[in-house]
PDB file of N, CA and C in Angstrom:
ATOM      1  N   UNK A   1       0.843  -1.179   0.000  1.00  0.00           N
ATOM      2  CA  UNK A   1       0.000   0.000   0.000  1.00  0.00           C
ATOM      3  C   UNK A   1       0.892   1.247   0.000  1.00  0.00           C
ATOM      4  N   UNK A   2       0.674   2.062  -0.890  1.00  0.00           N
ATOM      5  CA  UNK A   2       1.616   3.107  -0.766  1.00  0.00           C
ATOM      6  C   UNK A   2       1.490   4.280   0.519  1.00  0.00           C
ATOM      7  N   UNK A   3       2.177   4.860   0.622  1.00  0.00           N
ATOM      8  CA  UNK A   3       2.294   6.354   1.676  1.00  0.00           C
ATOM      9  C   UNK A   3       1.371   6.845   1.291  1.00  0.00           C
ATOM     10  N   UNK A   4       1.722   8.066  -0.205  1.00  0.00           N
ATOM     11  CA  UNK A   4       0.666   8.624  -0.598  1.00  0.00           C
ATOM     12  C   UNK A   4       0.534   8.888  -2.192  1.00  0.00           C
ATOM     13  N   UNK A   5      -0.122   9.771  -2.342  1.00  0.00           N
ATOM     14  CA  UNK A   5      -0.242  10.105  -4.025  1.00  0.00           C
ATOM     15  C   UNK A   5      -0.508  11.555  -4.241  1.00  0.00           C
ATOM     16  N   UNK A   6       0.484  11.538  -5.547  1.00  0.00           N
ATOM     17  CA  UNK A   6       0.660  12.644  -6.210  1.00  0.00           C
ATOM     18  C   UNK A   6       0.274  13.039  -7.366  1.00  0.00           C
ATOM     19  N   UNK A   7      -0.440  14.041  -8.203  1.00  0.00           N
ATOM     20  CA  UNK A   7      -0.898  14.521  -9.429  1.00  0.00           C
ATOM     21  C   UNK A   7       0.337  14.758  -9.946  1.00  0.00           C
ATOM     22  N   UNK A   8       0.462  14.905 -11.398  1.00  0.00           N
ATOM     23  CA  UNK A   8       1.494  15.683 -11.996  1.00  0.00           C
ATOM     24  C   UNK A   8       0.808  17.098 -12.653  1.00  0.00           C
ATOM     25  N   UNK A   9       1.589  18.126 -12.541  1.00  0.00           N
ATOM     26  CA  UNK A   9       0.924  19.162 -12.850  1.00  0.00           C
ATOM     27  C   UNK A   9       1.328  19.565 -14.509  1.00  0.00           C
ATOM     28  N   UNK A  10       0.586  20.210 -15.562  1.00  0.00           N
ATOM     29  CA  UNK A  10       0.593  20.566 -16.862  1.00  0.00           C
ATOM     30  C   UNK A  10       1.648  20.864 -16.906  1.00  0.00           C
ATOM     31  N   UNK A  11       2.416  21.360 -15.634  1.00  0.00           N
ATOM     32  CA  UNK A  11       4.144  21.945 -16.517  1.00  0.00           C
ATOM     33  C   UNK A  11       5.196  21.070 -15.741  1.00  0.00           C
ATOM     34  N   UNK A  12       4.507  19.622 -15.425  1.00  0.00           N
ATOM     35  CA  UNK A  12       5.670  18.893 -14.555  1.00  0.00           C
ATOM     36  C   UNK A  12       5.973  18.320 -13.436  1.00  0.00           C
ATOM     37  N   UNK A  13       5.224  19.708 -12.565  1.00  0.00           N
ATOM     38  CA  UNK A  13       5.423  19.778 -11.288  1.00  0.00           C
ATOM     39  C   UNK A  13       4.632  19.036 -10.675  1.00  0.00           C
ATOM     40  N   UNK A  14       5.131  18.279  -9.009  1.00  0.00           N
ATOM     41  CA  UNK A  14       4.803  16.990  -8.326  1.00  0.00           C
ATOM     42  C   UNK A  14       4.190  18.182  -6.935  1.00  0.00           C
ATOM     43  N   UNK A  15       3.114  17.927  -6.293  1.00  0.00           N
ATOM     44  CA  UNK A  15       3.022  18.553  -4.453  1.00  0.00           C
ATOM     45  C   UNK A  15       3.999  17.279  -3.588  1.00  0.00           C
ATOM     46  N   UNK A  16       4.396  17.540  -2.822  1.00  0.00           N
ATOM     47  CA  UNK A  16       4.976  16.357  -2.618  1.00  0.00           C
ATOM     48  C   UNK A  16       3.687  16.216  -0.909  1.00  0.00           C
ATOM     49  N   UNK A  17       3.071  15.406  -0.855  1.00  0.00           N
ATOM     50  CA  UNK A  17       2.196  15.171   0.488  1.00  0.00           C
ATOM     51  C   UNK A  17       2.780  15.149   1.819  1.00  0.00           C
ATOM     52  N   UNK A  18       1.946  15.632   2.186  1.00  0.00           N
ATOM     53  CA  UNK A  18       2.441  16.343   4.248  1.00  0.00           C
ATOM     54  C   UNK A  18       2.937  15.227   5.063  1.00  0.00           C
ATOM     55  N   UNK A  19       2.543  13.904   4.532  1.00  0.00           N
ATOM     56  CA  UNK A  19       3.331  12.122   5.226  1.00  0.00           C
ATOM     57  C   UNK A  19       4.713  11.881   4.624  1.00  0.00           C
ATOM     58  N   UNK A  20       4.927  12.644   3.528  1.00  0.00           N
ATOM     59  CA  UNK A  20       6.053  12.147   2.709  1.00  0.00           C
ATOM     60  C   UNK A  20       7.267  13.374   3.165  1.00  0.00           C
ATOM     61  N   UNK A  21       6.596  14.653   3.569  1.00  0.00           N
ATOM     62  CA  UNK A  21       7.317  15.487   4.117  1.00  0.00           C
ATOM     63  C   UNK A  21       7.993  15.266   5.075  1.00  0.00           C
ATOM     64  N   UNK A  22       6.945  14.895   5.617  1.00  0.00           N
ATOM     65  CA  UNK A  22       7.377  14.538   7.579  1.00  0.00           C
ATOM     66  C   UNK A  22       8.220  13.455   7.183  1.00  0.00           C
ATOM     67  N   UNK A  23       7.628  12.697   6.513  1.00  0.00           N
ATOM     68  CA  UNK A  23       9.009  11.185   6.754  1.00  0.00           C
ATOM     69  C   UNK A  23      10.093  11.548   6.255  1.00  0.00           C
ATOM     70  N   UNK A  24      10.002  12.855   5.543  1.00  0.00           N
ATOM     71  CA  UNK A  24      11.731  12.864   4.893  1.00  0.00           C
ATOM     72  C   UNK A  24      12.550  14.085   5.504  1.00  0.00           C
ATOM     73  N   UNK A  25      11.806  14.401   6.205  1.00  0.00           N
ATOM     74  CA  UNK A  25      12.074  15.709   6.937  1.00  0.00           C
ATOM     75  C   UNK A  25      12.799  17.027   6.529  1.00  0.00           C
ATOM     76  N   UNK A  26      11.855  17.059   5.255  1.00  0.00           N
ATOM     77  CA  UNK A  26      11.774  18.197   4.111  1.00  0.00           C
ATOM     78  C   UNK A  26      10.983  19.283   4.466  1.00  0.00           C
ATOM     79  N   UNK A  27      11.059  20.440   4.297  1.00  0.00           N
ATOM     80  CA  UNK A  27      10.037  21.363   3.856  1.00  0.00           C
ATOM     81  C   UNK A  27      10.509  22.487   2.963  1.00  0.00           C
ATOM     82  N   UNK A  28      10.206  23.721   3.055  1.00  0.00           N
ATOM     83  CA  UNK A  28      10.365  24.663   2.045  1.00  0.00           C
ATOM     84  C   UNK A  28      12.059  24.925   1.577  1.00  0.00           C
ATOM     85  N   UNK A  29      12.509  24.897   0.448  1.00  0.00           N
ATOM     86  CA  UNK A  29      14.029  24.644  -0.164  1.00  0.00           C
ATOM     87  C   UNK A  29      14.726  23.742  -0.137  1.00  0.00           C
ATOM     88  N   UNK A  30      13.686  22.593   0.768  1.00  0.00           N
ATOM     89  CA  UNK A  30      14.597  21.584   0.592  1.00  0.00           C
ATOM     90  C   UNK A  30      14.994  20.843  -0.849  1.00  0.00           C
ATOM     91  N   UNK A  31      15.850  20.179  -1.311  1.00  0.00           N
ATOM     92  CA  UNK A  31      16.322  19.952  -2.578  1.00  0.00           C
ATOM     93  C   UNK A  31      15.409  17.735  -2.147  1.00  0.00           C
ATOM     94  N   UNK A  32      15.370  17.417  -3.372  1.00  0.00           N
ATOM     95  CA  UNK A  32      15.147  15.950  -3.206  1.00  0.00           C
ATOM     96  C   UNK A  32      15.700  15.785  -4.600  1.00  0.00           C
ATOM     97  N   UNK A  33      16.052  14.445  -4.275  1.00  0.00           N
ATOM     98  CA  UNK A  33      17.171  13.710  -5.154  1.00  0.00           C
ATOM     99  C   UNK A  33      16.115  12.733  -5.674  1.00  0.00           C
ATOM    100  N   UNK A  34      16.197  12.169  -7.038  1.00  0.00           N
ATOM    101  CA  UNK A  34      15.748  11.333  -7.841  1.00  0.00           C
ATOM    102  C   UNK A  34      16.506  10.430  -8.485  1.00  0.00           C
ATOM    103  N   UNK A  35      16.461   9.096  -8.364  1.00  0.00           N
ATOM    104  CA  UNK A  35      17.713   7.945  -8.504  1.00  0.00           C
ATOM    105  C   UNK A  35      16.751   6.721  -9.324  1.00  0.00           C
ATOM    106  N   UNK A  36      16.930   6.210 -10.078  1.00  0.00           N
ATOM    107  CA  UNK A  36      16.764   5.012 -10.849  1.00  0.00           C
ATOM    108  C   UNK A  36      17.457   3.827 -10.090  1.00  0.00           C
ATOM    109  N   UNK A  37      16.702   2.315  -9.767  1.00  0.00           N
ATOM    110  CA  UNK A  37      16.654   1.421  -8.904  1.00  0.00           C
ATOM    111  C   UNK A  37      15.876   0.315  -9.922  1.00  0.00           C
ATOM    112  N   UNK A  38      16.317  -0.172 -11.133  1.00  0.00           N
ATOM    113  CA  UNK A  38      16.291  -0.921 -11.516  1.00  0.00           C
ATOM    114  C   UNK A  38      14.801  -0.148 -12.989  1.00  0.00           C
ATOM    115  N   UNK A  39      13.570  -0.694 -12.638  1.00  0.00           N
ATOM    116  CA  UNK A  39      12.339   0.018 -12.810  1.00  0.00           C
ATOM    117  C   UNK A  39      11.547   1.127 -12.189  1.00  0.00           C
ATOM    118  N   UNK A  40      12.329   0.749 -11.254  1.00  0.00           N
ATOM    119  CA  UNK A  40      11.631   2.354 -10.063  1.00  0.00           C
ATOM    120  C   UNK A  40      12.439   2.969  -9.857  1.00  0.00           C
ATOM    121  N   UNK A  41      12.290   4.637  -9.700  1.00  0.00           N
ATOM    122  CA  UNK A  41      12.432   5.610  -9.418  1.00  0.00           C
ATOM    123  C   UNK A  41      11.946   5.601  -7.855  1.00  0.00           C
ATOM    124  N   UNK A  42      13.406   6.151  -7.274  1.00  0.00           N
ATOM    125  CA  UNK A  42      13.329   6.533  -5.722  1.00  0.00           C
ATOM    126  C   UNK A  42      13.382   7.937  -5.612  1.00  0.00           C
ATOM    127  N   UNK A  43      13.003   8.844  -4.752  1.00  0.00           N
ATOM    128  CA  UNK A  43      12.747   9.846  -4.272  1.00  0.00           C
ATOM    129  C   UNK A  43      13.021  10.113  -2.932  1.00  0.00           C
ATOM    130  N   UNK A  44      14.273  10.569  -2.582  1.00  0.00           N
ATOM    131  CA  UNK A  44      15.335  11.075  -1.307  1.00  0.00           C
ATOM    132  C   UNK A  44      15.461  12.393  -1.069  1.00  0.00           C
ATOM    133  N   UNK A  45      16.078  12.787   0.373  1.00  0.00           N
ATOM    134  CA  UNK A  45      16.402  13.623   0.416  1.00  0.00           C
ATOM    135  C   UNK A  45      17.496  14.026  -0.061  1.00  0.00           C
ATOM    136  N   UNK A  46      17.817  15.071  -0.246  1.00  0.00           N
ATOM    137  CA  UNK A  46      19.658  15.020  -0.817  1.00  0.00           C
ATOM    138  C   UNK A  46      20.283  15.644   0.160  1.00  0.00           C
ATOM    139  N   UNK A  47      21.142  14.867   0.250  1.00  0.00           N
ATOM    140  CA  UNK A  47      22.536  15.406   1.448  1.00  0.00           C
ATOM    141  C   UNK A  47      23.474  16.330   0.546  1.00  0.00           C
ATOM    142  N   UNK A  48      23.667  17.310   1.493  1.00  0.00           N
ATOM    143  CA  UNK A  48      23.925  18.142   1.526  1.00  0.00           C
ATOM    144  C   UNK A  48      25.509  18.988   0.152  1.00  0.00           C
ATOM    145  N   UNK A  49      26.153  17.280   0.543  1.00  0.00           N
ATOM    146  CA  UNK A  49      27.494  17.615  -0.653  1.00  0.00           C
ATOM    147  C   UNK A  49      27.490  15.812  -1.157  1.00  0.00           C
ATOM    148  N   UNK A  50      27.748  16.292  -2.321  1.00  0.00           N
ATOM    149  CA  UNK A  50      27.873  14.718  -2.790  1.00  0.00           C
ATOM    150  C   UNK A  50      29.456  14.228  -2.224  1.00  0.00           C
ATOM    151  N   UNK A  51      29.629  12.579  -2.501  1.00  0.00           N
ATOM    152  CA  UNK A  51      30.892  12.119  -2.505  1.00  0.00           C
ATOM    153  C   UNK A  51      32.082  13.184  -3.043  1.00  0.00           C
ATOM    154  N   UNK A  52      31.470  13.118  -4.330  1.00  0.00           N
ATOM    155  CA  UNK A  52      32.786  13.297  -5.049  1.00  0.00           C
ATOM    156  C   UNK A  52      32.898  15.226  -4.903  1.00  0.00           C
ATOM    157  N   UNK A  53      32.206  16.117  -4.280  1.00  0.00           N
ATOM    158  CA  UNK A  53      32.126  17.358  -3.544  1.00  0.00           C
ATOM    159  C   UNK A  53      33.251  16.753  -2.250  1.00  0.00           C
ATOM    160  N   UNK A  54      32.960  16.111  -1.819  1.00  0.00           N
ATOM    161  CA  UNK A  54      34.147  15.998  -0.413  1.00  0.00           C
ATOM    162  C   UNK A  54      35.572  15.699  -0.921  1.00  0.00           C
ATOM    163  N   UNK A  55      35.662  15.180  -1.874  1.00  0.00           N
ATOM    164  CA  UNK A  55      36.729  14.415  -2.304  1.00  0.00           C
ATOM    165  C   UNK A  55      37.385  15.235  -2.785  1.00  0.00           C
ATOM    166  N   UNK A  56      36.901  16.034  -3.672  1.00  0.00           N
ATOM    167  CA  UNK A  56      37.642  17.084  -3.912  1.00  0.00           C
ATOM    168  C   UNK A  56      37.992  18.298  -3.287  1.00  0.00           C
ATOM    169  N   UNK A  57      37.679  18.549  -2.128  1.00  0.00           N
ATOM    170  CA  UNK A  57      37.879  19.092  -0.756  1.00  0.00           C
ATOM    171  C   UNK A  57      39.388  18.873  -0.644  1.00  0.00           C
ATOM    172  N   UNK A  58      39.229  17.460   0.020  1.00  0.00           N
ATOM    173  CA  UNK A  58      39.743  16.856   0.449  1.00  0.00           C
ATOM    174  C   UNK A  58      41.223  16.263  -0.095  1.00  0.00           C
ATOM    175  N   UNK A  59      41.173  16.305  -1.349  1.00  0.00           N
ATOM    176  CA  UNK A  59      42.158  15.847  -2.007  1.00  0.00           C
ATOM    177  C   UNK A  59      42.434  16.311  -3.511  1.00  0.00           C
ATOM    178  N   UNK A  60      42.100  17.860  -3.327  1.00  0.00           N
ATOM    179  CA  UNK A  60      42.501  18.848  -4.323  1.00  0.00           C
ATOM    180  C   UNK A  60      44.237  18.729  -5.133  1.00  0.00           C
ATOM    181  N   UNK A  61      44.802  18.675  -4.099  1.00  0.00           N
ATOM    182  CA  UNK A  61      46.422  18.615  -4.270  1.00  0.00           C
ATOM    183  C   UNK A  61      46.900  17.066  -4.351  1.00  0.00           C
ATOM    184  N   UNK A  62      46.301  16.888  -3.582  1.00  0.00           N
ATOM    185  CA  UNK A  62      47.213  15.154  -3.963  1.00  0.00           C
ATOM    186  C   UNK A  62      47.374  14.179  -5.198  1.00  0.00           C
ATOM    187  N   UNK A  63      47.884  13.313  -5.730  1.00  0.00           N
ATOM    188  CA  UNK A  63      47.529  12.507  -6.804  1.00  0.00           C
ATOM    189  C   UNK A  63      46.238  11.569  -6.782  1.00  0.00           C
ATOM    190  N   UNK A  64      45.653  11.169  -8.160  1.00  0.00           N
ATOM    191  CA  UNK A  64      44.862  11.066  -8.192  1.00  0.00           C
ATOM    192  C   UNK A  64      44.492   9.410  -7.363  1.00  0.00           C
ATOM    193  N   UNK A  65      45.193   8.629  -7.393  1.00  0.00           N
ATOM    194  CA  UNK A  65      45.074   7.081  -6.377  1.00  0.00           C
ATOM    195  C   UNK A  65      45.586   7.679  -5.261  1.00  0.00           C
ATOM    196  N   UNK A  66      44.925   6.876  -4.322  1.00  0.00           N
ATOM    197  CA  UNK A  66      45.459   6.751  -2.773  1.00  0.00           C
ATOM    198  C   UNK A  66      44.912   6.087  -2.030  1.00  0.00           C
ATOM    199  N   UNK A  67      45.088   5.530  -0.798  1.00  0.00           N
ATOM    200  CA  UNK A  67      45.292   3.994   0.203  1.00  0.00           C
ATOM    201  C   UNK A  67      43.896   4.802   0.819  1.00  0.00           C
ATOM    202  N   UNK A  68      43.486   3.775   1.355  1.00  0.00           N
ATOM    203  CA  UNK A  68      42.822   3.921   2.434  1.00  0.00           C
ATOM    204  C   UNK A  68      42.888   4.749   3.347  1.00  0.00           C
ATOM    205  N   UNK A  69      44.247   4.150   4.220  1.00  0.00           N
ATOM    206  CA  UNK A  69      45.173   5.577   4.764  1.00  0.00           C
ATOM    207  C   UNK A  69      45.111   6.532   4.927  1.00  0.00           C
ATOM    208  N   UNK A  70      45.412   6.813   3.219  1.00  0.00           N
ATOM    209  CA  UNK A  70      45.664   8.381   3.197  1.00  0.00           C
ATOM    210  C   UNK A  70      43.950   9.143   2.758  1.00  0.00           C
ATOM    211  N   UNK A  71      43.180   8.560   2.810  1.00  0.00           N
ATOM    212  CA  UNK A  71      41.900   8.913   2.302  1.00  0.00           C
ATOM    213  C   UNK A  71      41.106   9.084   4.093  1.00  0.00           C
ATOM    214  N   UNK A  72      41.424   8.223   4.887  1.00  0.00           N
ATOM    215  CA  UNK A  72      41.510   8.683   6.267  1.00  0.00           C
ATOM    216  C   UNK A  72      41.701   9.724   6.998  1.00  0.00           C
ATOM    217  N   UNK A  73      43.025  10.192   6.721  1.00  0.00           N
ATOM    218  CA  UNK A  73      43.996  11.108   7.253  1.00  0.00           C
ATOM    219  C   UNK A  73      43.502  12.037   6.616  1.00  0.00           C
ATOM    220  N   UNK A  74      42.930  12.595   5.513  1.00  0.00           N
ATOM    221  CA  UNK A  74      42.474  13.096   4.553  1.00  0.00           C
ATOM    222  C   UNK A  74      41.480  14.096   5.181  1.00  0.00           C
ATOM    223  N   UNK A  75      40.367  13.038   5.562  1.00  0.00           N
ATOM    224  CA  UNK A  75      40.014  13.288   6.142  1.00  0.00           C
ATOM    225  C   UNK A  75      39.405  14.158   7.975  1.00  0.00           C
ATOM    226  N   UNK A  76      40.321  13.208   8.222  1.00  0.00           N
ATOM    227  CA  UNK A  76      40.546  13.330   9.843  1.00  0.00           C
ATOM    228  C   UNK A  76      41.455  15.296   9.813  1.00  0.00           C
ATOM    229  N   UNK A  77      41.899  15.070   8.911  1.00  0.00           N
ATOM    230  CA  UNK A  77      42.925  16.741   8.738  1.00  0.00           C
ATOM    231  C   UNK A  77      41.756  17.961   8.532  1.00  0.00           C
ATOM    232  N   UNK A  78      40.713  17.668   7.595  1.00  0.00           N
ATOM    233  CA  UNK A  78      39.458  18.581   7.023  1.00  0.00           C
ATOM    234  C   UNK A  78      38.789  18.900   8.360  1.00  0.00           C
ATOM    235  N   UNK A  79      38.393  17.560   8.919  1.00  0.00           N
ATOM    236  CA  UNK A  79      37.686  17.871   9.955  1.00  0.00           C
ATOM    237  C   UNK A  79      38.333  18.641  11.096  1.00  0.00           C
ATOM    238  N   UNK A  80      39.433  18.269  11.444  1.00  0.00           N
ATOM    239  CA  UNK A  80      40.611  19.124  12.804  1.00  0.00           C
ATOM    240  C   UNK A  80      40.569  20.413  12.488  1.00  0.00           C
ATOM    241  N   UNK A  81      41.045  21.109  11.204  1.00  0.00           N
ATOM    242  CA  UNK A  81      40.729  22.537  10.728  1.00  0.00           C
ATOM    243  C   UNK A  81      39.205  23.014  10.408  1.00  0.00           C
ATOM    244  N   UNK A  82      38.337  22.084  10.238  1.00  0.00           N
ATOM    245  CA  UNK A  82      37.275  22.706  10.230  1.00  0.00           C
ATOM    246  C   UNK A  82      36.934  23.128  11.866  1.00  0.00           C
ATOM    247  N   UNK A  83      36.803  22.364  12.741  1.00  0.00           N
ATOM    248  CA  UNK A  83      36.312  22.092  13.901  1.00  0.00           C
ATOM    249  C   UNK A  83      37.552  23.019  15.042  1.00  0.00           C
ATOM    250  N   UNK A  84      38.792  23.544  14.294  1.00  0.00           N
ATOM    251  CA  UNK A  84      39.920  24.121  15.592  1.00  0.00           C
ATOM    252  C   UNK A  84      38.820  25.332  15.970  1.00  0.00           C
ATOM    253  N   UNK A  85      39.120  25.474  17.199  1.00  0.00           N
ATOM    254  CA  UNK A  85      38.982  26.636  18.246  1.00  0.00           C
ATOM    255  C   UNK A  85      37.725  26.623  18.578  1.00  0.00           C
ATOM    256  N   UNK A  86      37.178  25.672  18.509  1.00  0.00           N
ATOM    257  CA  UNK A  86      35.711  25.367  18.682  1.00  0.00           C
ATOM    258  C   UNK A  86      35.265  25.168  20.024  1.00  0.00           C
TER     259      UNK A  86
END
């Protein structure tokens, strides 16, 4: 049985319903992500930066392979300077 249901409107546009809100814990600007899952189409929230947005953060300067390790440390460094004097 589904959650709920949606019209499509003449130029596209979906309401998205007040159960589907709450469960995704969306409201006004929030962005939602649309993903293909074989035959169905899923409908998410979208976080905030994708993978490959961090990655390149993260590993602007370095070469393009790297260990585990250093994808760690990589890490763990972004966060220490994000988070000093806090």
């Amino acid at each position: 049985m589904p959650l709920a249901h949606s019209k499509v409107t003449a130029q596209g546009q979906v309401s998205v319903p007040a159960k589907v809100r709450q469960r995704l814990g969306v409201g006004p600007g929030s962005v939602l992500e649309w993903d293909e899952d074989g035959d169905r189409v899923v409908v998410r929230k979208a976080g905030r930066y994708s993978s490959e947005d961090i990655h390149r953060v993260l590993f602007a300067k370095m070469p393009k392979r790297r260990t585990l390790a250093e994808m760690k440390k990589g890490i763990r460094r972004h966060m220490q300077k994000r988070h000093a004097g806090r």
